[in-house]
N, C-alpha and C. Protein backbone atom coordinates (compact mmCIF):
# COMPACT_ATOMS: atom_id res chain seq x y z
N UNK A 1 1.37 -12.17 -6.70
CA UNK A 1 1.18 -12.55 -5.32
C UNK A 1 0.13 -13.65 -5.21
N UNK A 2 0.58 -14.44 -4.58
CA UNK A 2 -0.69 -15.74 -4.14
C UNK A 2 -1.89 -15.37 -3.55
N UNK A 3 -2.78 -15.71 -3.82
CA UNK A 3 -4.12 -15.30 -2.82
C UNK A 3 -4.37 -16.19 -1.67
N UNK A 4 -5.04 -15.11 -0.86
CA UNK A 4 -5.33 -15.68 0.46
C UNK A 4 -6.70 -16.27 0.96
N UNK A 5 -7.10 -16.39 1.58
CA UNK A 5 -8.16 -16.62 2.70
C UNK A 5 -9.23 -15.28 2.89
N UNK A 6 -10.19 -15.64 2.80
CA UNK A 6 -10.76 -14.22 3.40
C UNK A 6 -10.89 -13.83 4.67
N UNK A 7 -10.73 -12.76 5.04
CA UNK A 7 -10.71 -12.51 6.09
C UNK A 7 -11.86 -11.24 6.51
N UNK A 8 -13.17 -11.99 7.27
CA UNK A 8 -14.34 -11.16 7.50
C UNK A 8 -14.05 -9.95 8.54
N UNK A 9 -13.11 -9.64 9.67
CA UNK A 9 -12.78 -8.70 10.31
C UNK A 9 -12.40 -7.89 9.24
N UNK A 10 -11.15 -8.08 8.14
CA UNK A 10 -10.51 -7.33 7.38
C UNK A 10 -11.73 -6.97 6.34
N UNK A 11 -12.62 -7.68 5.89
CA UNK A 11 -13.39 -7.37 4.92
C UNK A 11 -14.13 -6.25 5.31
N UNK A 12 -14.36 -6.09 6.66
CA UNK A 12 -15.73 -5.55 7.10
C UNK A 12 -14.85 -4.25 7.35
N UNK A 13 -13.83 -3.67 7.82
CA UNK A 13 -13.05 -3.02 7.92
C UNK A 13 -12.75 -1.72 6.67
N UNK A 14 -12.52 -2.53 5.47
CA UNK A 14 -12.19 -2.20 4.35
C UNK A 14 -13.47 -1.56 3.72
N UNK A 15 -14.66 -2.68 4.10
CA UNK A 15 -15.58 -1.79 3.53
C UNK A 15 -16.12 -0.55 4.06
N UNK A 16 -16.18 -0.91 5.65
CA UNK A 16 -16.62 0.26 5.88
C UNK A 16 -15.98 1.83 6.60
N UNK A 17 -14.08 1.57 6.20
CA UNK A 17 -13.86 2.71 6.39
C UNK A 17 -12.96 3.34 5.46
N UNK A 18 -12.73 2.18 4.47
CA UNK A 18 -11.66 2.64 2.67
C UNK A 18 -12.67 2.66 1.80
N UNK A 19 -13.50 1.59 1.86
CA UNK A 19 -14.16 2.03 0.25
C UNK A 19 -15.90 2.23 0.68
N UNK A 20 -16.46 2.94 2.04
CA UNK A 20 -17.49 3.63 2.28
C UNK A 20 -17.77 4.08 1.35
N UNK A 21 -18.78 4.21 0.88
CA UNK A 21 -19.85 5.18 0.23
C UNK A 21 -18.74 5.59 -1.66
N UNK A 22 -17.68 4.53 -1.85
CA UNK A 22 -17.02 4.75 -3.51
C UNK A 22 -18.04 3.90 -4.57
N UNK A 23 -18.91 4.38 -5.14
CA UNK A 23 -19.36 4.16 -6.17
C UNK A 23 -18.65 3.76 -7.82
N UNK A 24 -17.49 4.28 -7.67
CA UNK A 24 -16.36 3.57 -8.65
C UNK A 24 -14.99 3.34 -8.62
N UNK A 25 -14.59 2.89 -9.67
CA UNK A 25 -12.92 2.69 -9.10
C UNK A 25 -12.35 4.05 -8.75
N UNK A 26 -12.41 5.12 -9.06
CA UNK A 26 -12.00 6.37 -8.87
C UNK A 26 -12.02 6.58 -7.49
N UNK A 27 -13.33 6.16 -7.52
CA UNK A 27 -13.98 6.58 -4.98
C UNK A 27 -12.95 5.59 -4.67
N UNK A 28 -12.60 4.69 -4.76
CA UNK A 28 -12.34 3.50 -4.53
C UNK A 28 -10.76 3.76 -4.43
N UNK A 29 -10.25 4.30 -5.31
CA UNK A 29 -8.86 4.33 -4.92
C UNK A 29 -8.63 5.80 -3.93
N UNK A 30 -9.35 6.99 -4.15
CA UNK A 30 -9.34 7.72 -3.64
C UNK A 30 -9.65 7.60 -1.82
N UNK A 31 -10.66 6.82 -1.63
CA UNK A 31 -10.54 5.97 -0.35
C UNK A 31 -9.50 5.19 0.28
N UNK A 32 -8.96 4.88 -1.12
CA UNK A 32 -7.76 3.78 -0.30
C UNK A 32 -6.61 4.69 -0.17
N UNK A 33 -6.70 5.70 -0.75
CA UNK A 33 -5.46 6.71 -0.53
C UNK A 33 -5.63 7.76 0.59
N UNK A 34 -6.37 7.93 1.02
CA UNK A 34 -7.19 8.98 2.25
C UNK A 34 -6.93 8.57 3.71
N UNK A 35 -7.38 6.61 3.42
CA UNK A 35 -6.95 5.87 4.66
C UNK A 35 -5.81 5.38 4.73
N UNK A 36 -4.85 5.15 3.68
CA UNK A 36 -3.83 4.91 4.36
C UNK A 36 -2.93 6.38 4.22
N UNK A 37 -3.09 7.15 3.91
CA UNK A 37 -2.02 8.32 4.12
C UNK A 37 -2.35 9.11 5.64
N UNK A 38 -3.90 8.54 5.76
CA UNK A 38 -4.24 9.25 7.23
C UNK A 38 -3.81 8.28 8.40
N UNK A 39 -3.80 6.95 8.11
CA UNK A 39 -3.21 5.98 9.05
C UNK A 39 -1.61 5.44 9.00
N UNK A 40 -0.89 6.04 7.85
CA UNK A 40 0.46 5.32 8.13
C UNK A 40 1.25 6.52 8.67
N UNK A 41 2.23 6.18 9.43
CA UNK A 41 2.98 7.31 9.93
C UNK A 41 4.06 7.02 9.55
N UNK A 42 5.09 8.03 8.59
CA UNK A 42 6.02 8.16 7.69
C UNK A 42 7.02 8.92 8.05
N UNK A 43 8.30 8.64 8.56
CA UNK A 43 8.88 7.91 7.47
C UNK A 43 8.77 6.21 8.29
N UNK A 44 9.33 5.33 7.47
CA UNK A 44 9.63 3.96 8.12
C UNK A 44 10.37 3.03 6.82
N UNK A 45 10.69 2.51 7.34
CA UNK A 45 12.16 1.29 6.83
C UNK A 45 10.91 0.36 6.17
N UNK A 46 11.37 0.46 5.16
CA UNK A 46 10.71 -1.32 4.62
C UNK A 46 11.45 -2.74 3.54
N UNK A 47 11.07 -3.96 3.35
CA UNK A 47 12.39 -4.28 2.59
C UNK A 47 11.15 -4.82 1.52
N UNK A 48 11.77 -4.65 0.41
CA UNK A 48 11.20 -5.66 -1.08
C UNK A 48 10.95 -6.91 -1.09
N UNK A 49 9.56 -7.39 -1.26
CA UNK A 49 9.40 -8.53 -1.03
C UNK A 49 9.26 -9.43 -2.20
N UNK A 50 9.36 -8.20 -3.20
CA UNK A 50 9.32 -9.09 -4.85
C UNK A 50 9.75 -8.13 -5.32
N UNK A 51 10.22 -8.46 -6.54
CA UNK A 51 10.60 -7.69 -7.32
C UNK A 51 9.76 -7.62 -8.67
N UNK A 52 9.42 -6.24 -9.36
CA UNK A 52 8.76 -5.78 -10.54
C UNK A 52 9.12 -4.96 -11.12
N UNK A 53 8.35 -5.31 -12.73
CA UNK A 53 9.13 -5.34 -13.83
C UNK A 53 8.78 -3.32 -13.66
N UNK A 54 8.25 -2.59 -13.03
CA UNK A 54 7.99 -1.31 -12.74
C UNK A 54 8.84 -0.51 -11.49
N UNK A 55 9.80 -1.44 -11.21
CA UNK A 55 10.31 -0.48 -9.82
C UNK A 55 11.52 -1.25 -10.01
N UNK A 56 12.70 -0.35 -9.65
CA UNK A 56 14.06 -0.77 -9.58
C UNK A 56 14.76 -1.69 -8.22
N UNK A 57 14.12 -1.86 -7.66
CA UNK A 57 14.25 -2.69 -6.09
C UNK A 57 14.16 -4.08 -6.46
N UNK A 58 15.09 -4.70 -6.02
CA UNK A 58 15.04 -6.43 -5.65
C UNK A 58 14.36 -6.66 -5.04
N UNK A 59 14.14 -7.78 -4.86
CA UNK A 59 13.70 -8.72 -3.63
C UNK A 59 14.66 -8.73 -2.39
N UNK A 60 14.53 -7.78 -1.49
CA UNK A 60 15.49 -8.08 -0.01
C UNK A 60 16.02 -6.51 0.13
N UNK A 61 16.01 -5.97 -0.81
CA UNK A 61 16.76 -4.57 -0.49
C UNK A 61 15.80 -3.98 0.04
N UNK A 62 16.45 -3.14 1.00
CA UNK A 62 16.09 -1.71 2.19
C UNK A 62 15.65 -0.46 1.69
N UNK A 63 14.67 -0.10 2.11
CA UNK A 63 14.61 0.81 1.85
C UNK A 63 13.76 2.04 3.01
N UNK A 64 13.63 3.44 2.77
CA UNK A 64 13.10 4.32 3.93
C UNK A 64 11.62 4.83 3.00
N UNK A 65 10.92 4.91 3.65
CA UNK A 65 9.79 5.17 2.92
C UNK A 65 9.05 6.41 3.60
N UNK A 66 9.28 7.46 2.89
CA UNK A 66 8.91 8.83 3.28
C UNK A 66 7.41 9.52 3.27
N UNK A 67 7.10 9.04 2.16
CA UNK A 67 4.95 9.74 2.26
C UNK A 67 4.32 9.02 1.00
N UNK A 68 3.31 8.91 1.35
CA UNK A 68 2.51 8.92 -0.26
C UNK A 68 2.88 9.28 -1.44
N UNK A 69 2.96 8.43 -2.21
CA UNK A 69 3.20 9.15 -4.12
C UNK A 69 1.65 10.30 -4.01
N UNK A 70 1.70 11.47 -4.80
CA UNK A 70 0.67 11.87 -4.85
C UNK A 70 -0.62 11.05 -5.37
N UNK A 71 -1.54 11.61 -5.10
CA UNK A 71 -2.63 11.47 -5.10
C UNK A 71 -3.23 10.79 -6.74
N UNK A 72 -2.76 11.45 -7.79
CA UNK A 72 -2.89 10.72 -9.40
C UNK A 72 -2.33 9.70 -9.79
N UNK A 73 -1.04 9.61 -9.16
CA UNK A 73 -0.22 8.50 -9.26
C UNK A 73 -1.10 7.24 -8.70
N UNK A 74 -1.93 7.28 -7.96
CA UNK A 74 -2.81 6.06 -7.32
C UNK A 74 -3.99 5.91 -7.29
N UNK A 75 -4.32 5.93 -9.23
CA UNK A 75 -5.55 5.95 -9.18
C UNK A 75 -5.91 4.25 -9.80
N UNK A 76 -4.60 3.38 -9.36
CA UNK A 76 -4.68 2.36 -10.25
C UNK A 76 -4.19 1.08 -9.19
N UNK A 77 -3.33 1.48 -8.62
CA UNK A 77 -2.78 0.75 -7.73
C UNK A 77 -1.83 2.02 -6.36
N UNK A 78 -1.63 1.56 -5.66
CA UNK A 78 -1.21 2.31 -4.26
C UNK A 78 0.11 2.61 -4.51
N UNK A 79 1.32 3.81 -4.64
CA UNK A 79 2.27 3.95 -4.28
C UNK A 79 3.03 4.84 -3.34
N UNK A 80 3.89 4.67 -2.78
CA UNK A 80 4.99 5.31 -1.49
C UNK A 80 6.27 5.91 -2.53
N UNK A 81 6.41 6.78 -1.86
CA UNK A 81 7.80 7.75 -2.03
C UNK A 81 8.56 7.18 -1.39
N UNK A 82 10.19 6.54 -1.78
CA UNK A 82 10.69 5.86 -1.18
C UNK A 82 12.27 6.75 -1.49
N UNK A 83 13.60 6.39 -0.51
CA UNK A 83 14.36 7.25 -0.58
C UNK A 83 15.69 5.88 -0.88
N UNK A 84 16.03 5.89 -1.68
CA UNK A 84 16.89 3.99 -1.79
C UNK A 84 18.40 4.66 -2.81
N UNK A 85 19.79 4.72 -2.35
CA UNK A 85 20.33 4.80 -2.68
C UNK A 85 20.33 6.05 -3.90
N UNK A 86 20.34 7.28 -2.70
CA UNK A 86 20.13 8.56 -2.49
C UNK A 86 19.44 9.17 -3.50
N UNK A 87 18.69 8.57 -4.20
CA UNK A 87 16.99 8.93 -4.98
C UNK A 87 15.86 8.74 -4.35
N UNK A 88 14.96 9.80 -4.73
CA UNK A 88 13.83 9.55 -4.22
C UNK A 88 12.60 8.85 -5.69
N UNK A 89 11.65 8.12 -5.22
CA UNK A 89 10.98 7.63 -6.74
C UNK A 89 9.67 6.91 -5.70
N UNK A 90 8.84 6.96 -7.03
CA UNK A 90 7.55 5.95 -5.85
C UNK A 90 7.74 3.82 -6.41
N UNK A 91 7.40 3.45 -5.71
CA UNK A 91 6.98 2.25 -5.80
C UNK A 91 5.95 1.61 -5.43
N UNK A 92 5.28 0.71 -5.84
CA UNK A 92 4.22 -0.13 -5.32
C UNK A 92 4.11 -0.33 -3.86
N UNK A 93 3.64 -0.46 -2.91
CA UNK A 93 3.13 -0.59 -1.93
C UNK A 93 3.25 -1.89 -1.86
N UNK A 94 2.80 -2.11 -2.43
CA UNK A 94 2.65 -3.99 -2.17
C UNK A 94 3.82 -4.82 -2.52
N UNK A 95 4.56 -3.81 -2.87
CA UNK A 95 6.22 -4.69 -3.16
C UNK A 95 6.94 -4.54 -1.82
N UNK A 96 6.43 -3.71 -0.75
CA UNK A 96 7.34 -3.74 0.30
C UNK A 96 6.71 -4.24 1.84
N UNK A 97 7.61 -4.64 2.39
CA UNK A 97 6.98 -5.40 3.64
C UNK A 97 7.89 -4.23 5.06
N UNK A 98 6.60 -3.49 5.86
CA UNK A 98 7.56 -2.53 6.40
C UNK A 98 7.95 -3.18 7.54
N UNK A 99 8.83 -2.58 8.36
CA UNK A 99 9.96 -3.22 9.37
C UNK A 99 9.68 -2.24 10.46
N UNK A 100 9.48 -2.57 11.62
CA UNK A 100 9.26 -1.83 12.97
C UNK A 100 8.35 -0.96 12.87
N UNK A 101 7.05 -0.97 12.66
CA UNK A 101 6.54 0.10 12.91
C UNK A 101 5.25 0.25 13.81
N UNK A 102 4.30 1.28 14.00
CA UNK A 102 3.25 1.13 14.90
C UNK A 102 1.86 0.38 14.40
N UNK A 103 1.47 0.15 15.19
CA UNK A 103 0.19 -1.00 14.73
C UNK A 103 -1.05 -0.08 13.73
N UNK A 104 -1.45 1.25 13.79
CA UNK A 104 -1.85 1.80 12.81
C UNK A 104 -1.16 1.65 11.68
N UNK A 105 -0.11 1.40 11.61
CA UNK A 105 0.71 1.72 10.41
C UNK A 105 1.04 0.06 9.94
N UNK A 106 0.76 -0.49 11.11
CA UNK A 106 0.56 -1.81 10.24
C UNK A 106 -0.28 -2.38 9.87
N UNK A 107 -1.86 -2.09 10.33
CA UNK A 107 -2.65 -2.46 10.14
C UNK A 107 -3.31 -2.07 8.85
N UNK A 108 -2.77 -0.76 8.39
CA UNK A 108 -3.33 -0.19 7.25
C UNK A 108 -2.50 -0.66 5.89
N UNK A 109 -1.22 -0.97 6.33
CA UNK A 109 -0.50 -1.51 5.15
C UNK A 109 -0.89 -2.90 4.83
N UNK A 110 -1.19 -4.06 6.03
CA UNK A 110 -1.46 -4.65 5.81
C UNK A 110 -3.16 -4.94 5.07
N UNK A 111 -4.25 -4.26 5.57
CA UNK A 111 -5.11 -4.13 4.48
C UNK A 111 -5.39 -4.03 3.04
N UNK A 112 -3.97 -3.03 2.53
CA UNK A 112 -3.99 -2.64 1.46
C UNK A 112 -3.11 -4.17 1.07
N UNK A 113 -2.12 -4.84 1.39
CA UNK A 113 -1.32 -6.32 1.34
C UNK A 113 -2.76 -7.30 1.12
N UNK A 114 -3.69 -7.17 1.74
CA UNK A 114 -4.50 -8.08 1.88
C UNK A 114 -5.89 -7.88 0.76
N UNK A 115 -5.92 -6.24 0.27
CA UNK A 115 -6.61 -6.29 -0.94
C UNK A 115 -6.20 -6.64 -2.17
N UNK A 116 -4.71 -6.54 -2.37
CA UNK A 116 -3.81 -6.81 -3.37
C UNK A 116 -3.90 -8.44 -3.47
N UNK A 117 -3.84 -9.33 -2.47
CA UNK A 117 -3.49 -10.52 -2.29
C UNK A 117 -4.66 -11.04 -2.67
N UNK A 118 -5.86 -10.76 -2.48
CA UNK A 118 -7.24 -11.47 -2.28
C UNK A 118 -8.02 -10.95 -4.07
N UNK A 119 -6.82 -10.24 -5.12
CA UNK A 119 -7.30 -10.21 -6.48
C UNK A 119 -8.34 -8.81 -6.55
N UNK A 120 -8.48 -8.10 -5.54
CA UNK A 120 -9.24 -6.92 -5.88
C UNK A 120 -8.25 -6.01 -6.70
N UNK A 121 -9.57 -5.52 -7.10
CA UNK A 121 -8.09 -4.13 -8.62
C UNK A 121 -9.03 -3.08 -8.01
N UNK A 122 -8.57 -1.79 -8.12
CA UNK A 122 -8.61 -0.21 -8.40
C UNK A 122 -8.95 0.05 -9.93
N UNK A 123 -10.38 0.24 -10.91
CA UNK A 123 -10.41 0.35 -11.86
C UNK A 123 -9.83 -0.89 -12.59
């Protein structure tokens, strides 16, 4: 993914209500998994915006995105339980761009879009 711009609303945001008081990558993803499983509301439609060499989805295909991968699964990078041609499996977060949904739920995906984009890692 290309990097962006910084963005001081989003920065200030991130710090002080995903990665508050994480002393390592561990707090750090565990924060980022706390806030967005407490801010996205699931299920919702999203489509692939790239495709990787870790998830079976194109670029453009649909998909329904049901809850959080558990909690171990994202101690490295963020993933969603997704339901795509009647399997369920997790994928990256940041491979999907969601479609209609409420502004909590966009605002938090987009944070996590915007930590991914701006070169921050989880550990």
């Amino acid at each position: 993914m290309k990097e962006i711009e910084r963005d001081e609303e989003r920065e200030c945001r991130i710090e002080d209500e995903v990665i508050v008081d994480a002393y390592g990558p561990e707090e750090q993803a565990l924060g980022w998994y706390y806030y967005l499983e407490g801010k996205i509301t699931f299920p919702f439609s999203a489509c692939c915006i790239e495709a990787r060499s870790i998830s079976p989805l194109k670029k453009g295909e649909k998909v329904s995105v049901i809850k959080m991968a558990p909690e171990d699964d994202c101690m490295h990078e963020m993933f969603v339980i997704v339901e795509w041609q009647s399997r369920s499996f997790g994928v990256p977060l940041a491979q999907l761009e969601p479609v209609d949904i409420d502004g909590r739920t966009e605002e938090a995906i987009a944070d996590w879009h915007y930590w991914v984009k701006r070169g921050y890692q989880l550990g």
